[in-house]
Protein backbone atom coordinates (compact mmCIF):
# COMPACT_ATOMS: atom_id res chain seq x y z
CA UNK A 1 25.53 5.56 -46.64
CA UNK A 2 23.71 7.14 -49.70
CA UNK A 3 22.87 10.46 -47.76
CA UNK A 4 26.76 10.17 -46.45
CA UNK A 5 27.68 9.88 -50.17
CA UNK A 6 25.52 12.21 -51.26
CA UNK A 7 26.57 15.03 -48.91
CA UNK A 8 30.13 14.41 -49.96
CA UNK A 9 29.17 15.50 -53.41
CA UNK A 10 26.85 17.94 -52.57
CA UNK A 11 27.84 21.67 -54.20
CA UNK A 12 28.30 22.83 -50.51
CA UNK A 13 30.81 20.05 -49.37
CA UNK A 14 32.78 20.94 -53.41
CA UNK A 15 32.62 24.82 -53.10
CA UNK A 16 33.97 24.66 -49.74
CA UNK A 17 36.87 22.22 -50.45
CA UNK A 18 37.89 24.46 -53.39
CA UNK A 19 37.67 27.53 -50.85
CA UNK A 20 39.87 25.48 -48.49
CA UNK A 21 42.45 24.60 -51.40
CA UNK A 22 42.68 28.03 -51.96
CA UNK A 23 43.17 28.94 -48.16
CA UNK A 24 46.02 26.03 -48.03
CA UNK A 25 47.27 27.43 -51.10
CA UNK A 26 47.70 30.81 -49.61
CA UNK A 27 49.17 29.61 -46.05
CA UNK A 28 51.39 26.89 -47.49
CA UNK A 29 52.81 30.01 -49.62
CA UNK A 30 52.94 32.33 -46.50
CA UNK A 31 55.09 29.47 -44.29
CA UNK A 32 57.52 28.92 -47.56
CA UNK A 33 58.38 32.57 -48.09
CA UNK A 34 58.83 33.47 -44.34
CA UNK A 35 60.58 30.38 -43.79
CA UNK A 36 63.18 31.44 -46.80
CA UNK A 37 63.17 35.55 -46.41
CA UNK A 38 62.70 36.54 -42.73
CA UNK A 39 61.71 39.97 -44.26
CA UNK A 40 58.69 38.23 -45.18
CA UNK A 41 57.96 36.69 -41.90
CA UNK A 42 58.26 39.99 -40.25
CA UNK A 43 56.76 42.07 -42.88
CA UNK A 44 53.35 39.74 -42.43
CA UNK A 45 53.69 40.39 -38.74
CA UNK A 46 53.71 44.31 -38.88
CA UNK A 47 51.18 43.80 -41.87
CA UNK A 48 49.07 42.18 -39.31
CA UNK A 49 49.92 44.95 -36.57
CA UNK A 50 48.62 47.64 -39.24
CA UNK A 51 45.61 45.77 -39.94
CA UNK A 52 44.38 45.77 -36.27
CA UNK A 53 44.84 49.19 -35.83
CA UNK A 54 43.08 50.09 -38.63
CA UNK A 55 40.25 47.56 -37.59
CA UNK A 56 40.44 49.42 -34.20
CA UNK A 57 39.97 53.22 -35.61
CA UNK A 58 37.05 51.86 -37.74
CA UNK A 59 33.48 52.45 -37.11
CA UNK A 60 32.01 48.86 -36.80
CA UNK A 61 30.83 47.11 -33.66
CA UNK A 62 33.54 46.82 -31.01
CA UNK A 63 32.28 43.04 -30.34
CA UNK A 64 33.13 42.50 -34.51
CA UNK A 65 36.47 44.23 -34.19
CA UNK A 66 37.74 42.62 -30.93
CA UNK A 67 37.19 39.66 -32.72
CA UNK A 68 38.67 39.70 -35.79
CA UNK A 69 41.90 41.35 -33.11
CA UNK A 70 41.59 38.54 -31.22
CA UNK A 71 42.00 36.29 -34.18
CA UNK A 72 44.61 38.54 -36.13
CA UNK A 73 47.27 38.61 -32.95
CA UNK A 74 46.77 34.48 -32.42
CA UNK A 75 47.36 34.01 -36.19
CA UNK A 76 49.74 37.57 -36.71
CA UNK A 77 51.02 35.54 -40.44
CA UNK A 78 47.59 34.74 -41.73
CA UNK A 79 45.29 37.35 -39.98
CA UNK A 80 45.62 40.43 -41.36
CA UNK A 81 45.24 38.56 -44.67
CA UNK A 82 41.94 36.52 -44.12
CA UNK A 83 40.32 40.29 -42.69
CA UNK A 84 41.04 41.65 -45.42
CA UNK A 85 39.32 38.56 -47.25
CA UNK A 86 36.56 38.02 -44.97
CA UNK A 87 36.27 40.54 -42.66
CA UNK A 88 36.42 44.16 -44.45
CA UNK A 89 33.05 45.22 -45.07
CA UNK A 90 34.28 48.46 -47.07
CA UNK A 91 33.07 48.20 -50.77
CA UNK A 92 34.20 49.64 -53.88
CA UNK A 93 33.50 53.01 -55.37
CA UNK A 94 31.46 51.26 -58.19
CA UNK A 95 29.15 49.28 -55.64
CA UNK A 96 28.61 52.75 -53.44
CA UNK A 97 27.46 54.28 -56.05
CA UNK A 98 24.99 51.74 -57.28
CA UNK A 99 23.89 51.47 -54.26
CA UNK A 100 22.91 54.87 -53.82
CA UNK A 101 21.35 55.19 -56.71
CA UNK A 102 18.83 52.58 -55.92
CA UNK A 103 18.74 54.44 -52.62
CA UNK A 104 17.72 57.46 -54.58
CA UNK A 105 14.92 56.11 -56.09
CA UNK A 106 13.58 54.20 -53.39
CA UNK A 107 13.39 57.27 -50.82
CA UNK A 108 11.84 59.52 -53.77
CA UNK A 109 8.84 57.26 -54.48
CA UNK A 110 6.98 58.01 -51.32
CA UNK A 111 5.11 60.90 -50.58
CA UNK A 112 5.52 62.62 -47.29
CA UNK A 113 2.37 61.61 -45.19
CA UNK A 114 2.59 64.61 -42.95
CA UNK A 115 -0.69 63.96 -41.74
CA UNK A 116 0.26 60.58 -40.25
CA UNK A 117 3.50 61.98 -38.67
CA UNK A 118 1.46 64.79 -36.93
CA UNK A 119 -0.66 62.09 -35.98
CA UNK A 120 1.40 59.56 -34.45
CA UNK A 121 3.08 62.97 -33.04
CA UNK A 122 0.33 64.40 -31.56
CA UNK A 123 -0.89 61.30 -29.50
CA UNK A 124 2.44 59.64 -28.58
CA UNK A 125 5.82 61.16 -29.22
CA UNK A 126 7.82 58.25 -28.74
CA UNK A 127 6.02 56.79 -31.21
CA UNK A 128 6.60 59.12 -33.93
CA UNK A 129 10.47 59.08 -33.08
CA UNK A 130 10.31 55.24 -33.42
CA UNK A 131 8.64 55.86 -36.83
CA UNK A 132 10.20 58.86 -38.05
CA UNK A 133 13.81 57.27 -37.48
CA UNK A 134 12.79 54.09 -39.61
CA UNK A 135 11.63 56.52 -42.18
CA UNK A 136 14.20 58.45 -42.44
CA UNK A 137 16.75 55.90 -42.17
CA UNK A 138 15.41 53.20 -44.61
CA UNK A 139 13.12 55.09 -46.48
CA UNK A 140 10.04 53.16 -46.09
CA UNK A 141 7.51 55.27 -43.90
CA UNK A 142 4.29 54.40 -41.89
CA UNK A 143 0.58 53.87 -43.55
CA UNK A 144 -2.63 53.82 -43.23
CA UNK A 145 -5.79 52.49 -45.21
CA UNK A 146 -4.37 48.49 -43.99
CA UNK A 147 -5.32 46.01 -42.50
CA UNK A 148 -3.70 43.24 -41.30
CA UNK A 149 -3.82 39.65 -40.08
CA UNK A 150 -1.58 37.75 -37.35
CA UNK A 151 -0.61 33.72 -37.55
CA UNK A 152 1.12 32.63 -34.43
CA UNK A 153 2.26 29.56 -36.28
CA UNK A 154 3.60 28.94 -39.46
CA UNK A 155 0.78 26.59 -40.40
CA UNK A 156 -1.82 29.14 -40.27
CA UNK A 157 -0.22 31.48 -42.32
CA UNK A 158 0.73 28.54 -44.87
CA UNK A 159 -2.82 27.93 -45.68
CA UNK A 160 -3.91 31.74 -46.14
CA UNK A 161 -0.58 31.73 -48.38
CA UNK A 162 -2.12 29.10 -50.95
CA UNK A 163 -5.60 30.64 -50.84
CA UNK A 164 -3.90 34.23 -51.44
CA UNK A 165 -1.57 32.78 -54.18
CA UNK A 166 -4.80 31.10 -56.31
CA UNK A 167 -6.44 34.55 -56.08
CA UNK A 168 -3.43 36.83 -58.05
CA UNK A 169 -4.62 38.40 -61.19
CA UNK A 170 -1.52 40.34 -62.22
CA UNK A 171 2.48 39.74 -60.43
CA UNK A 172 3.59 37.46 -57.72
CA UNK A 173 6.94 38.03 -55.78
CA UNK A 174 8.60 36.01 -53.99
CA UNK A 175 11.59 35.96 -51.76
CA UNK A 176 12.84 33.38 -49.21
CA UNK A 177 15.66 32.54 -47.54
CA UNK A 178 14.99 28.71 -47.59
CA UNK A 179 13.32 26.68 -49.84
CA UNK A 180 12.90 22.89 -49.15
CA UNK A 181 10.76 20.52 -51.67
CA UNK A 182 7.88 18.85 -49.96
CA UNK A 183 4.65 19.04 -48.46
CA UNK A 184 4.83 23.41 -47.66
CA UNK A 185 6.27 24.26 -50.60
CA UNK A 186 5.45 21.39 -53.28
CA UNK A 187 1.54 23.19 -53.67
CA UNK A 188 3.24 26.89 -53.88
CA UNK A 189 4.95 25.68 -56.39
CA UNK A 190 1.71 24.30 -58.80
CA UNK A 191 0.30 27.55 -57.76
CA UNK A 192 3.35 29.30 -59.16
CA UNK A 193 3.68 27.22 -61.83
CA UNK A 194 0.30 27.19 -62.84
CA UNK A 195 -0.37 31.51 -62.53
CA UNK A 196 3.08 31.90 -64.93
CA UNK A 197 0.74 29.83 -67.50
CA UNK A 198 -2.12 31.89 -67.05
CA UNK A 199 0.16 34.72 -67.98
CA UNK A 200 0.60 36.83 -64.39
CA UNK A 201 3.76 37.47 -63.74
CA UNK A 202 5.85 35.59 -61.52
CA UNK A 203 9.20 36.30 -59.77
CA UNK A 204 10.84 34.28 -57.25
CA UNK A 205 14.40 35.22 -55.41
CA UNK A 206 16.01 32.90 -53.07
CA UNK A 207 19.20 33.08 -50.90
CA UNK A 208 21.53 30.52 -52.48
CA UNK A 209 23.49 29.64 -49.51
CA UNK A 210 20.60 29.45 -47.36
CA UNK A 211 18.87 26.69 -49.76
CA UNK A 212 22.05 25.23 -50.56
CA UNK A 213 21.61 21.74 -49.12
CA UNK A 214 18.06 21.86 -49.25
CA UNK A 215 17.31 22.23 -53.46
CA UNK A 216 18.67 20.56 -55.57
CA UNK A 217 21.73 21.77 -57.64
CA UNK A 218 20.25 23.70 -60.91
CA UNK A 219 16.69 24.16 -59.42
CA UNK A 220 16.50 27.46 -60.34
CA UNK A 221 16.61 26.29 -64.29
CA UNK A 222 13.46 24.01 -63.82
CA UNK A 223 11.58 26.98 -62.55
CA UNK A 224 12.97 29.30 -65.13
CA UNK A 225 11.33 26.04 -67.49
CA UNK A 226 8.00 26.31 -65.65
CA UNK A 227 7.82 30.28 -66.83
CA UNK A 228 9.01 31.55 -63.36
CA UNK A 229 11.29 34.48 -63.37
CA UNK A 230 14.33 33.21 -61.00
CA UNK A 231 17.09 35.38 -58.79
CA UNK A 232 19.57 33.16 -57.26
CA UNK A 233 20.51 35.73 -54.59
CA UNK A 234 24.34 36.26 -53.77
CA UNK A 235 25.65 32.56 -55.77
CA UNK A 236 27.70 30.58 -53.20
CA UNK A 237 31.10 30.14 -55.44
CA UNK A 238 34.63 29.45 -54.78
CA UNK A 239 36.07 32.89 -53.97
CA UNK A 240 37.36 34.14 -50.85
CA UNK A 241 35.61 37.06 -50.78
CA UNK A 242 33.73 38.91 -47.65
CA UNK A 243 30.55 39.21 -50.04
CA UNK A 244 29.82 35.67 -49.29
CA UNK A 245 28.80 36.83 -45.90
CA UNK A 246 25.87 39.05 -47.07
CA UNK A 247 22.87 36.95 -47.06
CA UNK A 248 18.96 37.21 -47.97
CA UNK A 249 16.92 36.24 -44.96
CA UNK A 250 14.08 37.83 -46.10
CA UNK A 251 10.59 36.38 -46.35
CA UNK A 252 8.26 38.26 -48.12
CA UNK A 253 5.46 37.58 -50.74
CA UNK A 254 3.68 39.92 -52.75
CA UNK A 255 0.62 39.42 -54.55
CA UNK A 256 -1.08 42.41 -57.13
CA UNK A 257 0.21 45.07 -55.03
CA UNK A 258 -2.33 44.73 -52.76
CA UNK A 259 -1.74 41.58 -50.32
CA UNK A 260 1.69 41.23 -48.53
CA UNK A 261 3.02 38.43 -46.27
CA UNK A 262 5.95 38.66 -44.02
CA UNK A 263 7.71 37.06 -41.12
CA UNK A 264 9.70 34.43 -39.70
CA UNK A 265 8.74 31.45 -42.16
CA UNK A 266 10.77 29.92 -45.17
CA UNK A 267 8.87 27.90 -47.00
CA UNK A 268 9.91 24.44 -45.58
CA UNK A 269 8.36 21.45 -43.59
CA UNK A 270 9.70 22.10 -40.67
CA UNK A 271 8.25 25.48 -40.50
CA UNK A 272 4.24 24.34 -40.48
CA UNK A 273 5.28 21.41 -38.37
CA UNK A 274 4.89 19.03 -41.22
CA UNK A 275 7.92 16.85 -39.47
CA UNK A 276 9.62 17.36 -36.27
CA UNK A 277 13.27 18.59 -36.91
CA UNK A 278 13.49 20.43 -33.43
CA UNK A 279 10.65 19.59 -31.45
CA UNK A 280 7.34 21.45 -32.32
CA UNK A 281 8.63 24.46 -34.55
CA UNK A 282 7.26 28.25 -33.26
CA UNK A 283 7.24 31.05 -35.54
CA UNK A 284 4.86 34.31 -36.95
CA UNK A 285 4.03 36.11 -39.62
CA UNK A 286 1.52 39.10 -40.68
CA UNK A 287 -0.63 39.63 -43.79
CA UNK A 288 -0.99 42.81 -44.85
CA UNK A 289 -3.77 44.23 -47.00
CA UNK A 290 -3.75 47.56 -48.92
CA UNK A 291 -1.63 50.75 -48.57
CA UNK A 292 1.33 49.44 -46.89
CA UNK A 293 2.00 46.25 -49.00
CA UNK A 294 3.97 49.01 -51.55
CA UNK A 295 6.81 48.94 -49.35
CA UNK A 296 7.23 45.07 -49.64
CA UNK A 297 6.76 45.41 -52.80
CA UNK A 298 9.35 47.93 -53.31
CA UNK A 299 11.76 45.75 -50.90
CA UNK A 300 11.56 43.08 -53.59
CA UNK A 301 11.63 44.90 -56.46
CA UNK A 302 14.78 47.36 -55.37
CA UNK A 303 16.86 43.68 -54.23
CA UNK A 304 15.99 42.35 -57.48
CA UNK A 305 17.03 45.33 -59.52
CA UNK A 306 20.05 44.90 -57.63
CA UNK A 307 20.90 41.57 -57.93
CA UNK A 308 20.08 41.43 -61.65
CA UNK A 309 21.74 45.23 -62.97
CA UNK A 310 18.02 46.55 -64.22
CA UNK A 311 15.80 48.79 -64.10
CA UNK A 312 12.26 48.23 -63.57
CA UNK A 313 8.89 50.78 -63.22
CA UNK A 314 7.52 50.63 -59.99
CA UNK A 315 4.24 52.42 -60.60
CA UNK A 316 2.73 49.20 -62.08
CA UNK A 317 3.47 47.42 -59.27
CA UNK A 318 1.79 49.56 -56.44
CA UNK A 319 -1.67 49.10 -54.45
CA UNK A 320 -4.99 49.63 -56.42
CA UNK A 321 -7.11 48.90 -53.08
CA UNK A 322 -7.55 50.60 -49.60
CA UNK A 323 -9.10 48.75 -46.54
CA UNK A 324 -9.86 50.34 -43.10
CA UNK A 325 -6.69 51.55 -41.13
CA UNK A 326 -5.63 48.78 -38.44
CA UNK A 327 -4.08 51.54 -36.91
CA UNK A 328 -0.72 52.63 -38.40
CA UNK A 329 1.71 49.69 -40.49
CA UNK A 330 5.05 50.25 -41.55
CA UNK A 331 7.04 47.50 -43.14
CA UNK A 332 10.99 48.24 -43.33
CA UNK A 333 14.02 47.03 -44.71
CA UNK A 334 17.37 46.75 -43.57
CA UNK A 335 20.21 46.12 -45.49
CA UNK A 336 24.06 44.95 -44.70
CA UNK A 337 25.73 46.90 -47.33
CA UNK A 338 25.30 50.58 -45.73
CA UNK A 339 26.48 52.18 -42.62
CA UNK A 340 22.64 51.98 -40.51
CA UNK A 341 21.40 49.31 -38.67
CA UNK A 342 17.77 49.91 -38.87
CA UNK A 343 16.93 46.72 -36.95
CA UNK A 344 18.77 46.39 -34.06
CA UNK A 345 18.08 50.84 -33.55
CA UNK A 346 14.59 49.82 -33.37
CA UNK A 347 14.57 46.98 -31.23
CA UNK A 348 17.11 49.58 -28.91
CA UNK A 349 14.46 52.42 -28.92
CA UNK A 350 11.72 50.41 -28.01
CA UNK A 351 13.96 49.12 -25.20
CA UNK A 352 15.09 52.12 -24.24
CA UNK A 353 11.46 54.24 -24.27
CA UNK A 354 10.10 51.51 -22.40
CA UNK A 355 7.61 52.57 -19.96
CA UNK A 356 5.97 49.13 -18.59
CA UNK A 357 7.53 46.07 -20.53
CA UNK A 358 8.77 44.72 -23.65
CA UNK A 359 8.80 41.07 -24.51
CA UNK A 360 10.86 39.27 -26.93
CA UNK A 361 11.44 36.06 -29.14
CA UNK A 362 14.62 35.08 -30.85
CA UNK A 363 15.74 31.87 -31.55
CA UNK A 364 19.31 33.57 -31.08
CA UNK A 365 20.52 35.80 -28.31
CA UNK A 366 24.27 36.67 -29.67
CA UNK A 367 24.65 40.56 -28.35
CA UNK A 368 26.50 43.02 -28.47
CA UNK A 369 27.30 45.56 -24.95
CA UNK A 370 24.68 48.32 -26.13
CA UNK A 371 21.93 45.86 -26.30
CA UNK A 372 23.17 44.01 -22.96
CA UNK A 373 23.41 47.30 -21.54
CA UNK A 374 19.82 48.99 -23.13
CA UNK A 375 17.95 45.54 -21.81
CA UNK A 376 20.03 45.58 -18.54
CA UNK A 377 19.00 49.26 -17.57
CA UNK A 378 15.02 48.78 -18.73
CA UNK A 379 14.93 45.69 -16.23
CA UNK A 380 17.15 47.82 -13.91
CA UNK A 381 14.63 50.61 -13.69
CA UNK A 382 11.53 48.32 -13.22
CA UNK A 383 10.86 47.39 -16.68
CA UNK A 384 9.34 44.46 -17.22
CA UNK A 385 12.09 42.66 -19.88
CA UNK A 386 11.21 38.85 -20.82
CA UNK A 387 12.73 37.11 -23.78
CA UNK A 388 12.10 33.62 -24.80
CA UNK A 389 14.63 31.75 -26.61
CA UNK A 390 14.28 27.87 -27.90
CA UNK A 391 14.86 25.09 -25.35
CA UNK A 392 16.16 22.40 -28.43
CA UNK A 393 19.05 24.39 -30.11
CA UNK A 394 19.33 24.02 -33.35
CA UNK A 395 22.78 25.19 -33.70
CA UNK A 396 24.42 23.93 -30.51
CA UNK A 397 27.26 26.19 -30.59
CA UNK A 398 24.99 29.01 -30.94
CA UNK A 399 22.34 28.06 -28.74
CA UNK A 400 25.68 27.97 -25.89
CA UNK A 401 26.86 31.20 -27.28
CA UNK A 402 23.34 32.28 -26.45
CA UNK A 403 22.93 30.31 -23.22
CA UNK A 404 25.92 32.52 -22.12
CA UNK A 405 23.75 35.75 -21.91
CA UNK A 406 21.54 34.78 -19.44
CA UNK A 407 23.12 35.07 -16.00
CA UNK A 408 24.26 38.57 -16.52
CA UNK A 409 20.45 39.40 -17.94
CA UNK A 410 18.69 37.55 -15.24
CA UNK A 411 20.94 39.58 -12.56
CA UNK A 412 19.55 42.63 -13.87
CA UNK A 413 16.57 41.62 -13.67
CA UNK A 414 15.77 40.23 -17.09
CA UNK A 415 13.37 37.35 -17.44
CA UNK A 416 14.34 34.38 -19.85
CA UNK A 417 12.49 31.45 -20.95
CA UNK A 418 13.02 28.81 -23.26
CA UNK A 419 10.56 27.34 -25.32
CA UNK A 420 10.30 23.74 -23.58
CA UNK A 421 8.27 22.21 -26.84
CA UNK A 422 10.78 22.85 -28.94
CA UNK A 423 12.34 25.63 -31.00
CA UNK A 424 11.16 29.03 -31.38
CA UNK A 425 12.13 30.85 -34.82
CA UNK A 426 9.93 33.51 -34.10
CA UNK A 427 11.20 37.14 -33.88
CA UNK A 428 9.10 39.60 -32.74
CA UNK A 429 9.33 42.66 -29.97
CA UNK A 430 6.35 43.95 -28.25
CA UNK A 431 5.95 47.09 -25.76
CA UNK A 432 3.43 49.22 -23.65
CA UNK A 433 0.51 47.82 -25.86
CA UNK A 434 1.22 50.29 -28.36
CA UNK A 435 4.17 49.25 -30.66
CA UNK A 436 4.95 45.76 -32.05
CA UNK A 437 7.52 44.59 -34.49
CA UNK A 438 7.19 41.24 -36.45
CA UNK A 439 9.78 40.53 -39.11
CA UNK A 440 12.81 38.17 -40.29
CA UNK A 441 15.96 39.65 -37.73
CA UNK A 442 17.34 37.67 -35.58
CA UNK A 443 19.18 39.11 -32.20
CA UNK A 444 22.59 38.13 -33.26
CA UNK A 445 25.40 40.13 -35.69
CA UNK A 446 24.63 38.18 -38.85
CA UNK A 447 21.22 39.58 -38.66
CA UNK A 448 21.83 42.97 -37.46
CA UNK A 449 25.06 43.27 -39.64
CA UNK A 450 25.28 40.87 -42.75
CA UNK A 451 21.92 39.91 -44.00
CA UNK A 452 19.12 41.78 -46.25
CA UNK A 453 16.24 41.71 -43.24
CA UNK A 454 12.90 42.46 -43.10
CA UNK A 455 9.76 43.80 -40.64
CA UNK A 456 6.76 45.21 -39.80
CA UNK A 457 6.36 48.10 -37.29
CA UNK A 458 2.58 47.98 -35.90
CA UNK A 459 1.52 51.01 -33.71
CA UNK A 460 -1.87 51.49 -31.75
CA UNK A 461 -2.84 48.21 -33.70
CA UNK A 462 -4.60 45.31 -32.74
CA UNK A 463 -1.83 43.12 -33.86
CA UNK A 464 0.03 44.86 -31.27
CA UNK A 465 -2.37 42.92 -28.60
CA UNK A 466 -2.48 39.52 -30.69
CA UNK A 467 1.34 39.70 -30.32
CA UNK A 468 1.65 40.28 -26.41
CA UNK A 469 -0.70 37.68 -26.28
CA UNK A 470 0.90 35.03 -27.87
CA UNK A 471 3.70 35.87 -26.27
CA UNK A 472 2.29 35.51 -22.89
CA UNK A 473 0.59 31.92 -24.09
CA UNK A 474 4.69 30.52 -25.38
CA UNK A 475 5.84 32.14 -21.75
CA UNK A 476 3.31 29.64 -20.25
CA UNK A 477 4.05 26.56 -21.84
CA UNK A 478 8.10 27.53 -21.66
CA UNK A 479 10.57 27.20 -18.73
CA UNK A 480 11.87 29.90 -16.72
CA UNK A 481 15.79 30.11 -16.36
CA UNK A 482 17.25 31.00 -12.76
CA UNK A 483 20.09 32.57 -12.09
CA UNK A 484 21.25 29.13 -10.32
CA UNK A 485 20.31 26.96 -12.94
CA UNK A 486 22.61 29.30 -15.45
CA UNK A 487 25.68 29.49 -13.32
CA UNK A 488 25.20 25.95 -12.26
CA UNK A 489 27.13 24.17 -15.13
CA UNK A 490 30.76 22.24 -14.60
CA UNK A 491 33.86 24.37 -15.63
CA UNK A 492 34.32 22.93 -18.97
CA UNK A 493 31.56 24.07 -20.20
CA UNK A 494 31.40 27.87 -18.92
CA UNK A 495 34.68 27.45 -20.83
CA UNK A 496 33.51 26.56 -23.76
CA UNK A 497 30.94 29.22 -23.70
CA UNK A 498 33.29 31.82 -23.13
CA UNK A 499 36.08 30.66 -26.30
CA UNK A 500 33.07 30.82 -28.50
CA UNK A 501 31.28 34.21 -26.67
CA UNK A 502 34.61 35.65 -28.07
CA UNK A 503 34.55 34.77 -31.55
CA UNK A 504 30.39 35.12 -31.74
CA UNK A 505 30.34 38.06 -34.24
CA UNK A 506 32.47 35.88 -36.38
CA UNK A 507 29.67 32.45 -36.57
């Protein structure tokens, strides 16, 4: 009853009944006007007629668009309305700018490595496309003078984390999508705590939504009291407003410039297997040491300039040390609020210049036609395509949503498993033994289209073979999925699966 109560009054449960008093508000107005002026009533349906076409001559995914159609013509009053609350992804002049500014300044602090493009060039081409399109897209290019370190499982990286964290002389940055007090994160924060005194500096950003029911309201003021710098990315408030729907999911620490973590893994319990939430818990992350930590580092810093209005010198923040190449490393960003998916493009090129195989991992499988149709044709032409997804959903709409993919993949000729243990948060791409990606997106819209993501591109690295290991190991300890056993489900269901395939972009 006390968790019951306590929910009730949680500042999830209030902002969203104040959001839903506004939405009655707006509908209860809507029904009263048409029901009194008809021109009303038929000016919201041709409103709504206007609004679809519009969606339809825009440039966003066809799967988003039919959607929000979809949902527009069943409600034709309301629809056109709640797009243009929740759905419209335009943004103002004002933020544009801003955010080409920051743009600006991030794709001008590198120097061109033409050496390592002519390089990567010379020995593989499809490699240097793969690189030279991240590079020129989000502005963070591949380096050398790295090395870097592979945890299949969150708990191994956890315990490098705290020996890393007691080591940092100068800055720590932090930012997480999920924060959750207890045994992973309790020690990080002494650590945290206890640096700030010693005078290094310490910022920490976290996605406000995404720790909403698991910190406690005001949490970022008792870490503000401890001496650490605090972003609340993206405050969940009572506005009906698309810009709720851009999230953090990042997970990236820096320490000194020089050591850089990144990955699947928020920092809570369930994620070093400290308690079962969904069976036994799967999920990476890399370390990264020297050169190529600077473009974590300027992830965080250019998200917290952003989030904050400020300027800050980046030159104080870059690597002082260089380590032996492990091959070349090049960590990227990808961001909701411009017109590139660098993510989902480089999961589709590695598809698509597939000579021998590429496996994946993804606790979600929501996709659109030109990934269907990219993994479709690689398994088509004799690719080897597996993907693992988790056997215990966490979301059980989206685990059927995701459960609805697999006859049509496995027909081509795509493998699936699911990860019999438990659930797999890992997500990570792996091809020919040459490239490997290991980072924070997910293989569903909100991550391709709505969140701040994260990775790290490895080529002709040995993390490249750590990963297709691993990989291999999860694919023998998970359970196949024929094309019987995903057709054979009773009518209700397949149902089910197909209402919410529809609205999937939406979730």
């Amino acid at each position: 009853m006390k968790k019951i109560i306590k929910f009730l009054f949680s500042r999830m449960v209030i902002v969203g009944l104040l959001i839903a008093v506004q939405l009655a508000f707006i509908v209860v107005l809507i029904l009263s006007l048409s029901e009194k002026w008809v021109y009303v009533f038929w000016g919201l349906q041709v409103a709504s007629l206007f609004v679809v076409l519009w969606i339809i001559s825009k440039t966003d995914n066809p799967s988003y668009k039919l959607a929000w159609c979809i949902s527009i013509l069943l409600l034709p009053l309301f629809g056109g309305l709640f797009y243009l609350m929740f759905g419209n992804k335009s943004l103002n002049k004002k933020l544009k700018t801003k955010i080409a500014d920051y743009a600006y300044d991030q794709y001008h602090h590198f120097d061109e490595n033409e050496k390592i493009h002519s390089e990567l060039q010379e020995y593989n081409p499809l490699l240097y496309r793969q690189s030279e399109y991240i590079t020129r897209i989000s502005g963070f290019p591949a380096c050398k003078n790295t090395e870097a370190s592979y945890f299949p499982l969150g708990e191994d990286k956890w315990v490098v984390l705290l020996q890393e964290l007691k080591k940092a002389k100068k800055f720590i940055f932090m930012e997480y999508f999920i924060v959750r007090q207890g045994k992973m994160w309790d020690p990080v924060y002494e650590i945290l705590k206890q640096k700030s005194a010693e005078g290094v500096e310490v910022k920490f950003m976290y996605d406000d939504l995404g720790s909403i029911q698991t910190l406690p309201t005001g949490y970022d003021k008792i870490m503000r009291k401890a001496g650490i710098e605090v972003t609340v990315f993206n405050p969940f408030r009572p506005r009906l407003t698309s810009a709720m729907n851009y999230r953090d999911h990042r997970k990236i620490t820096v320490i000194d410039g020089n050591v850089g973590f990144c990955g699947g893994i928020n920092l809570a319990d369930e994620y070093i297997n400290a308690y079962e939430k969904h069976g036994h818990w799967k999920d990476t992350a890399v370390v990264l040491r020297g050169e190529a930590v600077r473009n974590l580092t300027l992830m965080f810093i250019h998200l917290w300039e952003f989030s904050n209005d400020i300027s800050i010198d980046l030159d104080r923040y870059m690597p002082t040390e260089r380590y032996e190449s492990d091959g070349y490393i090049q960590p990227f960003g990808d961001s909701p609020i411009d017109d590139y998916n660098v993510a989902e493009n480089a999961y589709m090129q590695m598809i698509n210049c597939a000579k021998k195989y590429v496996y994946i991992t993804s606790p979600y499988l929501i996709l659109d036609n030109e990934m269907i149709t990219a993994l479709c044709l690689a398994a088509q032409s004799g690719i080897d395509v597996r993907i693992i997804t988790p056997h215990i959903a966490d979301k059980w709409y989206v685990h059927m949503v995701t459960q609805s993919y697999y006859a049509q993949l496995i027909q081509s000729g795509v493998k699936i498993y699911e990860y019999t243990p438990g659930f797999i948060h890992a997500k990570m791409f792996v091809c020919d033994d040459e490239i490997a990606i290991v980072g924070t997106t997910n293989m569903d819209y909100r991550s391709f289209y709505l969140h701040f993501e994260c990775g790290v591109s490895f080529y002709r690295s040995s993390i490249v073979g750590e990963v297709k290991r691993d990989i291999l190991n999860t694919i023998a300890i998970s359970q196949e999925i024929t094309l019987e056993a995903s057709r054979g489900i009773k009518r209700r269901f397949r149902l089910t699966r197909s209402i919410l395939r529809g609205f999937a972009p939406l979730m």
